[in-house]
C-alpha atoms as a PDB file:
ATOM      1  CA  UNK A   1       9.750 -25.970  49.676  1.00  0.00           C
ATOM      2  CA  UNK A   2       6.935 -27.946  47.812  1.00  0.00           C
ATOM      3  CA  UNK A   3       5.921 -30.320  50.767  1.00  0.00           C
ATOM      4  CA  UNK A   4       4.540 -32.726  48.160  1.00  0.00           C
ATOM      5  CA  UNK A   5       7.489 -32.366  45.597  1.00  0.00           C
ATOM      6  CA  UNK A   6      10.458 -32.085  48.274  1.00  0.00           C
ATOM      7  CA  UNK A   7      12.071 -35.219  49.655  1.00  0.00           C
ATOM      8  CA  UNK A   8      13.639 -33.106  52.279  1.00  0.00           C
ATOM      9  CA  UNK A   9       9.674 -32.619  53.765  1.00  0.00           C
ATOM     10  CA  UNK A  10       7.479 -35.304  54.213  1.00  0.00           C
ATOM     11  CA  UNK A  11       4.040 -36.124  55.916  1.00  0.00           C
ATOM     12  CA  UNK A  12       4.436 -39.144  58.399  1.00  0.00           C
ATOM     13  CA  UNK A  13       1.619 -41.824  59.813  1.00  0.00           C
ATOM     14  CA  UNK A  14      -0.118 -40.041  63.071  1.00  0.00           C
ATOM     15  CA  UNK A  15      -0.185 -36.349  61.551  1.00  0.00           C
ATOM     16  CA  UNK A  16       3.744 -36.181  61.862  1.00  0.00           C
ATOM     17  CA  UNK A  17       5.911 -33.591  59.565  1.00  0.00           C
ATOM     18  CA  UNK A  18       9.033 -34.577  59.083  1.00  0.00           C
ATOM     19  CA  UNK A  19      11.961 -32.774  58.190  1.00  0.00           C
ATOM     20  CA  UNK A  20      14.957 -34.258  56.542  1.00  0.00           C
ATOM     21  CA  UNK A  21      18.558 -32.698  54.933  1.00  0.00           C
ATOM     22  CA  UNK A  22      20.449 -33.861  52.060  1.00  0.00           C
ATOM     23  CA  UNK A  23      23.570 -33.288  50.097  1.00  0.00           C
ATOM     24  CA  UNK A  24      22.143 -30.059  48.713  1.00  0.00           C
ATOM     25  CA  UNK A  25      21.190 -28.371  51.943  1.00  0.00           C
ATOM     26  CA  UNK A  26      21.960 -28.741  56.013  1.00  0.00           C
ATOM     27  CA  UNK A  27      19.420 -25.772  57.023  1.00  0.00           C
ATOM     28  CA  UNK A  28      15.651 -27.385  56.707  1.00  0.00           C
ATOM     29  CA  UNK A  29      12.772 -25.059  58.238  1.00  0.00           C
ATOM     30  CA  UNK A  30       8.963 -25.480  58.385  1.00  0.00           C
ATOM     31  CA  UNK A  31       7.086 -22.486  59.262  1.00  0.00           C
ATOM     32  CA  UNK A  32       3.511 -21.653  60.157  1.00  0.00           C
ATOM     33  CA  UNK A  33       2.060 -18.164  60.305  1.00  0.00           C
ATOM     34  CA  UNK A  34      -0.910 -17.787  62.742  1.00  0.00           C
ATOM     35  CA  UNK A  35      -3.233 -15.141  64.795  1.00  0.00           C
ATOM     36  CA  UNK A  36      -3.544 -16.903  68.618  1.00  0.00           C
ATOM     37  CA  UNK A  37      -6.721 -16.322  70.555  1.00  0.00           C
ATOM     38  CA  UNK A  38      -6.678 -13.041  72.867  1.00  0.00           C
ATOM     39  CA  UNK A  39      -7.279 -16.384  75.287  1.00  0.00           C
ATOM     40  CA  UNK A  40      -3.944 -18.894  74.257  1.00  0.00           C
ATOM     41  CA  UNK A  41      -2.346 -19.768  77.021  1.00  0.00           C
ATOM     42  CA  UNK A  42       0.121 -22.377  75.749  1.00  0.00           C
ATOM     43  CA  UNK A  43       1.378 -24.435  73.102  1.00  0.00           C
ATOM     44  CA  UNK A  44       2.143 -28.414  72.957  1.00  0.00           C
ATOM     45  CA  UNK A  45       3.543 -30.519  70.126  1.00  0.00           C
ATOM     46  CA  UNK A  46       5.283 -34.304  70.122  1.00  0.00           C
ATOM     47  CA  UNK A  47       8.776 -34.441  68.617  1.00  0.00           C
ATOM     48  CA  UNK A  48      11.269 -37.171  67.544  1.00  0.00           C
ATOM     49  CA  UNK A  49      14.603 -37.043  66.119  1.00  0.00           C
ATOM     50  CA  UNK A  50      18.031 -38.494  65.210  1.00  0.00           C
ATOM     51  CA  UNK A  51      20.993 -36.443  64.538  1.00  0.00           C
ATOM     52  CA  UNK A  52      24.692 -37.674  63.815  1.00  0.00           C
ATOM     53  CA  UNK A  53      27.656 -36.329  65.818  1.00  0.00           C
ATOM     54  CA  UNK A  54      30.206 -36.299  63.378  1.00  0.00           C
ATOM     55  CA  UNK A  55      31.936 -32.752  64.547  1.00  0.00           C
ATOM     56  CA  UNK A  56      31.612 -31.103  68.076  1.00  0.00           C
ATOM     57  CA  UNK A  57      32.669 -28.127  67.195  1.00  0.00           C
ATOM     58  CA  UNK A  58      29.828 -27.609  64.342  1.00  0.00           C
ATOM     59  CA  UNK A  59      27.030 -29.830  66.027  1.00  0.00           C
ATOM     60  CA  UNK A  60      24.020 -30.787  64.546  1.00  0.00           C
ATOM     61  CA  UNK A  61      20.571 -29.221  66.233  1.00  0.00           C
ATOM     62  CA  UNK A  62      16.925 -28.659  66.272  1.00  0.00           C
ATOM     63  CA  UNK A  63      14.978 -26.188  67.362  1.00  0.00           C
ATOM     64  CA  UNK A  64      11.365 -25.268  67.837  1.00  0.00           C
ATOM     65  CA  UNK A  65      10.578 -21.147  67.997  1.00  0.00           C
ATOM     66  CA  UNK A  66       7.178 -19.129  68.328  1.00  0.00           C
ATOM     67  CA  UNK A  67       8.129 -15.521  66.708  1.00  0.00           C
ATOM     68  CA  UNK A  68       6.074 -12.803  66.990  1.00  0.00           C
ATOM     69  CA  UNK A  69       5.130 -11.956  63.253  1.00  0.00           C
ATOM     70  CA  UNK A  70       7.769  -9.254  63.013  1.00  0.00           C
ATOM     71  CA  UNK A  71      10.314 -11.432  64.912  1.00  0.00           C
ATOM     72  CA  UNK A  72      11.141  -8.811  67.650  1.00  0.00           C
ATOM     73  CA  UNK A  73      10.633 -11.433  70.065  1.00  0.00           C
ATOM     74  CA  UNK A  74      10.227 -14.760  70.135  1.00  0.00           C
ATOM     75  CA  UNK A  75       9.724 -18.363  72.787  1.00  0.00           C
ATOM     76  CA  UNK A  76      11.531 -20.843  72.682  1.00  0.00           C
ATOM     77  CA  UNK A  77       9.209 -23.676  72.873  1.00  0.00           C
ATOM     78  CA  UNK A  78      11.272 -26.745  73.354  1.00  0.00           C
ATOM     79  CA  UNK A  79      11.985 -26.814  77.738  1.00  0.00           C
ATOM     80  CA  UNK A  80      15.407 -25.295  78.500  1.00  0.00           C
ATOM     81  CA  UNK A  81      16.895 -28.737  80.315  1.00  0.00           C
ATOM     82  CA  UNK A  82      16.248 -30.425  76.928  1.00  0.00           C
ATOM     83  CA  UNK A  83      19.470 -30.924  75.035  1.00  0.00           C
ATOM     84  CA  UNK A  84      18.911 -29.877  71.094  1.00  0.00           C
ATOM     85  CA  UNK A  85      22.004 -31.333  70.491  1.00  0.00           C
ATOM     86  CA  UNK A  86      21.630 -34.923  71.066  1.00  0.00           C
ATOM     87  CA  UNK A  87      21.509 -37.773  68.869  1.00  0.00           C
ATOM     88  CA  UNK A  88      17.633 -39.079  69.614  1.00  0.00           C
ATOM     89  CA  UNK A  89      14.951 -37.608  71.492  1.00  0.00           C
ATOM     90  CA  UNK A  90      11.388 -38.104  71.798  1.00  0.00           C
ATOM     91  CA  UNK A  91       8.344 -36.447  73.472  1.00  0.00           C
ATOM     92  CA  UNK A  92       5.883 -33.687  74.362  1.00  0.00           C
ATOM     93  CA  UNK A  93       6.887 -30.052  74.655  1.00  0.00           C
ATOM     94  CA  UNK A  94       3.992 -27.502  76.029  1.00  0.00           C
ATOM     95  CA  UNK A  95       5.203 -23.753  77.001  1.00  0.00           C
ATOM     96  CA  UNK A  96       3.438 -20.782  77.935  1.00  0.00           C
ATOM     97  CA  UNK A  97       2.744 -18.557  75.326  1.00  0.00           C
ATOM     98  CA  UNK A  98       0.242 -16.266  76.866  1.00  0.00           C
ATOM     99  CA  UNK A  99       2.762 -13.254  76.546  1.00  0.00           C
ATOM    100  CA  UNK A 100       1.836 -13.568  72.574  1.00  0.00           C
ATOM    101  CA  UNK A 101      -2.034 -13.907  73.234  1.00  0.00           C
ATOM    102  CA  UNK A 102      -3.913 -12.118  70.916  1.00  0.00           C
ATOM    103  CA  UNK A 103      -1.175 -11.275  68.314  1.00  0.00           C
ATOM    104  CA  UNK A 104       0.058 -12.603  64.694  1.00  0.00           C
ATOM    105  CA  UNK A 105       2.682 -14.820  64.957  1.00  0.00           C
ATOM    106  CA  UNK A 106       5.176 -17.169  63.332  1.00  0.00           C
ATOM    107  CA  UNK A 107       5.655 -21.075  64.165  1.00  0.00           C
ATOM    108  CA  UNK A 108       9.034 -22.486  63.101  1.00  0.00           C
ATOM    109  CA  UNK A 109      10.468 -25.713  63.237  1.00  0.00           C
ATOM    110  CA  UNK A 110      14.618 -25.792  62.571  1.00  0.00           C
ATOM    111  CA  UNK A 111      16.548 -28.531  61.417  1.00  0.00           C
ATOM    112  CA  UNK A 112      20.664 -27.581  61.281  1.00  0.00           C
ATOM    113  CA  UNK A 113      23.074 -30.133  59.974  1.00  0.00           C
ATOM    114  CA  UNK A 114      26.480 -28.595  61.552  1.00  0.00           C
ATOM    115  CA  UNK A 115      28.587 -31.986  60.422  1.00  0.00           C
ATOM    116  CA  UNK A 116      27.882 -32.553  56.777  1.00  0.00           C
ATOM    117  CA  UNK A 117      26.629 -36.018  57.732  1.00  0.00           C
ATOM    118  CA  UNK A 118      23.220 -36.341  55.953  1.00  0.00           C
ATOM    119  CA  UNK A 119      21.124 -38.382  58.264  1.00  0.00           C
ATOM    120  CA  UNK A 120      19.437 -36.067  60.481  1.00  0.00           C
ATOM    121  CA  UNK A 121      15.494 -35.868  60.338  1.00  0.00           C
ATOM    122  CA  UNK A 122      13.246 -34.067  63.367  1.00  0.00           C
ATOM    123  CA  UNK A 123       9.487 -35.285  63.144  1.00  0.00           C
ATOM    124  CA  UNK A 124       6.932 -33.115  65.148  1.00  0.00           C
ATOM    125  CA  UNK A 125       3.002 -33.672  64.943  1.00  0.00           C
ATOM    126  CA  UNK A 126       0.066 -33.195  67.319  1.00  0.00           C
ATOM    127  CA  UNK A 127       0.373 -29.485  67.195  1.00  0.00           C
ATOM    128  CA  UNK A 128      -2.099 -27.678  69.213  1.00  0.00           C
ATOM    129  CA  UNK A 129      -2.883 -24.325  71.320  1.00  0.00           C
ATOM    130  CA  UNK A 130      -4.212 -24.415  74.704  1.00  0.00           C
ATOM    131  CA  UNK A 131      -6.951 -21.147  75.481  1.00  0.00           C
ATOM    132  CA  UNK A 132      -7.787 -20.337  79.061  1.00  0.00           C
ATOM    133  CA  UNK A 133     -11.745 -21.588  79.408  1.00  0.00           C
ATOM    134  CA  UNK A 134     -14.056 -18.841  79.262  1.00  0.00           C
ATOM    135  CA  UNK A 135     -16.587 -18.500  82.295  1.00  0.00           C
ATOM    136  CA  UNK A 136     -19.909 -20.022  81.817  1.00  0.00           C
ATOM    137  CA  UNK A 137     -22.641 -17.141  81.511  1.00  0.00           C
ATOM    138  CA  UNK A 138     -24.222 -18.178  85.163  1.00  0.00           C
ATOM    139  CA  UNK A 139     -20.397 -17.797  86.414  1.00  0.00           C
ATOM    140  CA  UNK A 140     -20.735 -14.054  84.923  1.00  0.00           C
ATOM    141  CA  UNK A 141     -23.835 -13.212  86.413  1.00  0.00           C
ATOM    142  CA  UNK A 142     -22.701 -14.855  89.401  1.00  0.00           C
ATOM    143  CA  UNK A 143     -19.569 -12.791  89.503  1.00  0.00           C
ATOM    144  CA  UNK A 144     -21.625  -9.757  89.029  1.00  0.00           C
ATOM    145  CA  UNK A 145     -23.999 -10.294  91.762  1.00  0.00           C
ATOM    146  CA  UNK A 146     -21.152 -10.945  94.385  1.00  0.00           C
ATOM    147  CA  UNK A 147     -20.449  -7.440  95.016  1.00  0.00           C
ATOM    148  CA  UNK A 148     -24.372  -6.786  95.575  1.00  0.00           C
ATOM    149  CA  UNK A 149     -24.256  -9.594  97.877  1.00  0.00           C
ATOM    150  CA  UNK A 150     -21.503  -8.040  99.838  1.00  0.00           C
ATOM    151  CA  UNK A 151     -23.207  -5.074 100.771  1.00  0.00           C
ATOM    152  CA  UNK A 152     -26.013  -6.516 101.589  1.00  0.00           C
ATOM    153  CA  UNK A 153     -24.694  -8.646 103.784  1.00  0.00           C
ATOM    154  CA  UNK A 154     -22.721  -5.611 105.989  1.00  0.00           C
ATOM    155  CA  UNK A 155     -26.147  -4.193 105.652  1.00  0.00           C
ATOM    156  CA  UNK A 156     -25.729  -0.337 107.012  1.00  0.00           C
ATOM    157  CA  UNK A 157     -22.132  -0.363 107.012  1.00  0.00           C
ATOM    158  CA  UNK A 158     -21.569   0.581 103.280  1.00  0.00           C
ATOM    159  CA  UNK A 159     -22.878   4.627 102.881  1.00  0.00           C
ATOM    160  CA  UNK A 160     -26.006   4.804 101.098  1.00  0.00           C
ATOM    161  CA  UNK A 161     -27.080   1.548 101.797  1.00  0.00           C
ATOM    162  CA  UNK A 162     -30.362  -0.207 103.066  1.00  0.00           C
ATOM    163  CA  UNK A 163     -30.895  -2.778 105.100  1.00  0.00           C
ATOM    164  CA  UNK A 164     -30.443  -3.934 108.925  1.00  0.00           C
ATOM    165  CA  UNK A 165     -26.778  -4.411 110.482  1.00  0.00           C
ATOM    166  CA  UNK A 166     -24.576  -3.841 113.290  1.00  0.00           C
ATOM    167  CA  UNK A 167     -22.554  -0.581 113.536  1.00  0.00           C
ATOM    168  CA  UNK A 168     -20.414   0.167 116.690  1.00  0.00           C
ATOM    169  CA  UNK A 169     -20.030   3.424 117.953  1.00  0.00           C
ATOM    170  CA  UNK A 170     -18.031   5.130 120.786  1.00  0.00           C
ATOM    171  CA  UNK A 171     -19.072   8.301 122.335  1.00  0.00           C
ATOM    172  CA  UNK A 172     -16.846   9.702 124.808  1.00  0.00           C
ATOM    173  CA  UNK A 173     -14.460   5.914 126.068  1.00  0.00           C
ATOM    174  CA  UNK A 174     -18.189   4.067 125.955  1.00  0.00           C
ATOM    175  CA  UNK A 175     -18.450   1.330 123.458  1.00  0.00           C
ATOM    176  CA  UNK A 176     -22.126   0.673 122.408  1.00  0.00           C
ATOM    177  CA  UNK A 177     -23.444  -1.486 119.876  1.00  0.00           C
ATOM    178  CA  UNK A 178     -26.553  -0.217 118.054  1.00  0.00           C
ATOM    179  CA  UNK A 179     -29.213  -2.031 115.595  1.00  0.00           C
ATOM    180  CA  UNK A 180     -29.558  -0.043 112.463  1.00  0.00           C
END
């Protein structure tokens, strides 16, 4: 759709998309294609709808999908509890997606209009993707320098290694303990 041209798509106040059917179609989707960060470690996004409930046994629904890009798996990104069936809700959604770090994938928002009553909208804005913090370059060093400080530390106990420590010995049922 032509997000400018399309009634069915419009931009909200607050950075909001929202989706909206009408007599001409009941199945509305916005979609996003995207590479995460080797480091993404989740997704969030605010949401608000309002569906009718004209027929139970063809419900209306929304739903809110991560794909990978050649949809051989995907997460579900609104929580499980949450009923996509209800007339109104409202909030923040977050879910791990750190299973699709590093790869090309597809965001997709899903308006379905099961009734034929054409009043349903979903609204989601505030987008974003969480990446795990990278360690500072003294935490690196740091981390490389713990293993030095280790042995040095045990002193003769590691083979090979300098320095002054205790090693215990026991010749013949005698215990002695000898400075190296």
């Amino acid at each position: 759709m032509d997000p400018g041209a399309d009634p069915r798509f419009t931009l909200e106040g607050g950075g909001f998309a929202r989706l909206s059917d009408d007599d001409n179609y009941s199945d509305i989707v916005l979609y996003q294609g995207l590479t995460l960060a080797a480091s993404a470690v989740s997704l969030s996004f605010d949401y608000v709808w309002s569906l009718t409930a004209g027929d139970p046994a063809n419900p209306d629904f929304v739903q809110a999908t991560l794909w990978l890009a050649d949809f051989s798996d995907l997460i579900d990104l609104f929580p499980a509890a949450l009923d996509t069936s209800a007339a109104t809700s409202a909030g923040t959604a977050s879910t791990d997606i750190s299973a699709f770090a590093g790869t090309d994938v597809l965001l997709e928002f899903f308006l379905q209009d099961g009734d034929g009553t054409r009043a349903d909208w979903l609204q989601v804005g505030n987008i974003s993707v969480a990446e795990a913090p990278l360690p500072s370059p003294a935490a690196l060093v740091l981390l490389g320098l713990v293993p030095l400080i280790g042995r040095s530390l045990r002193g003769g106990s590691m083979p090979g290694s300098p320095g002054i420590g205790w090693r215990f010995s026991s010749i013949l049922g005698q215990r002695r303990f000898r400075r190296i």
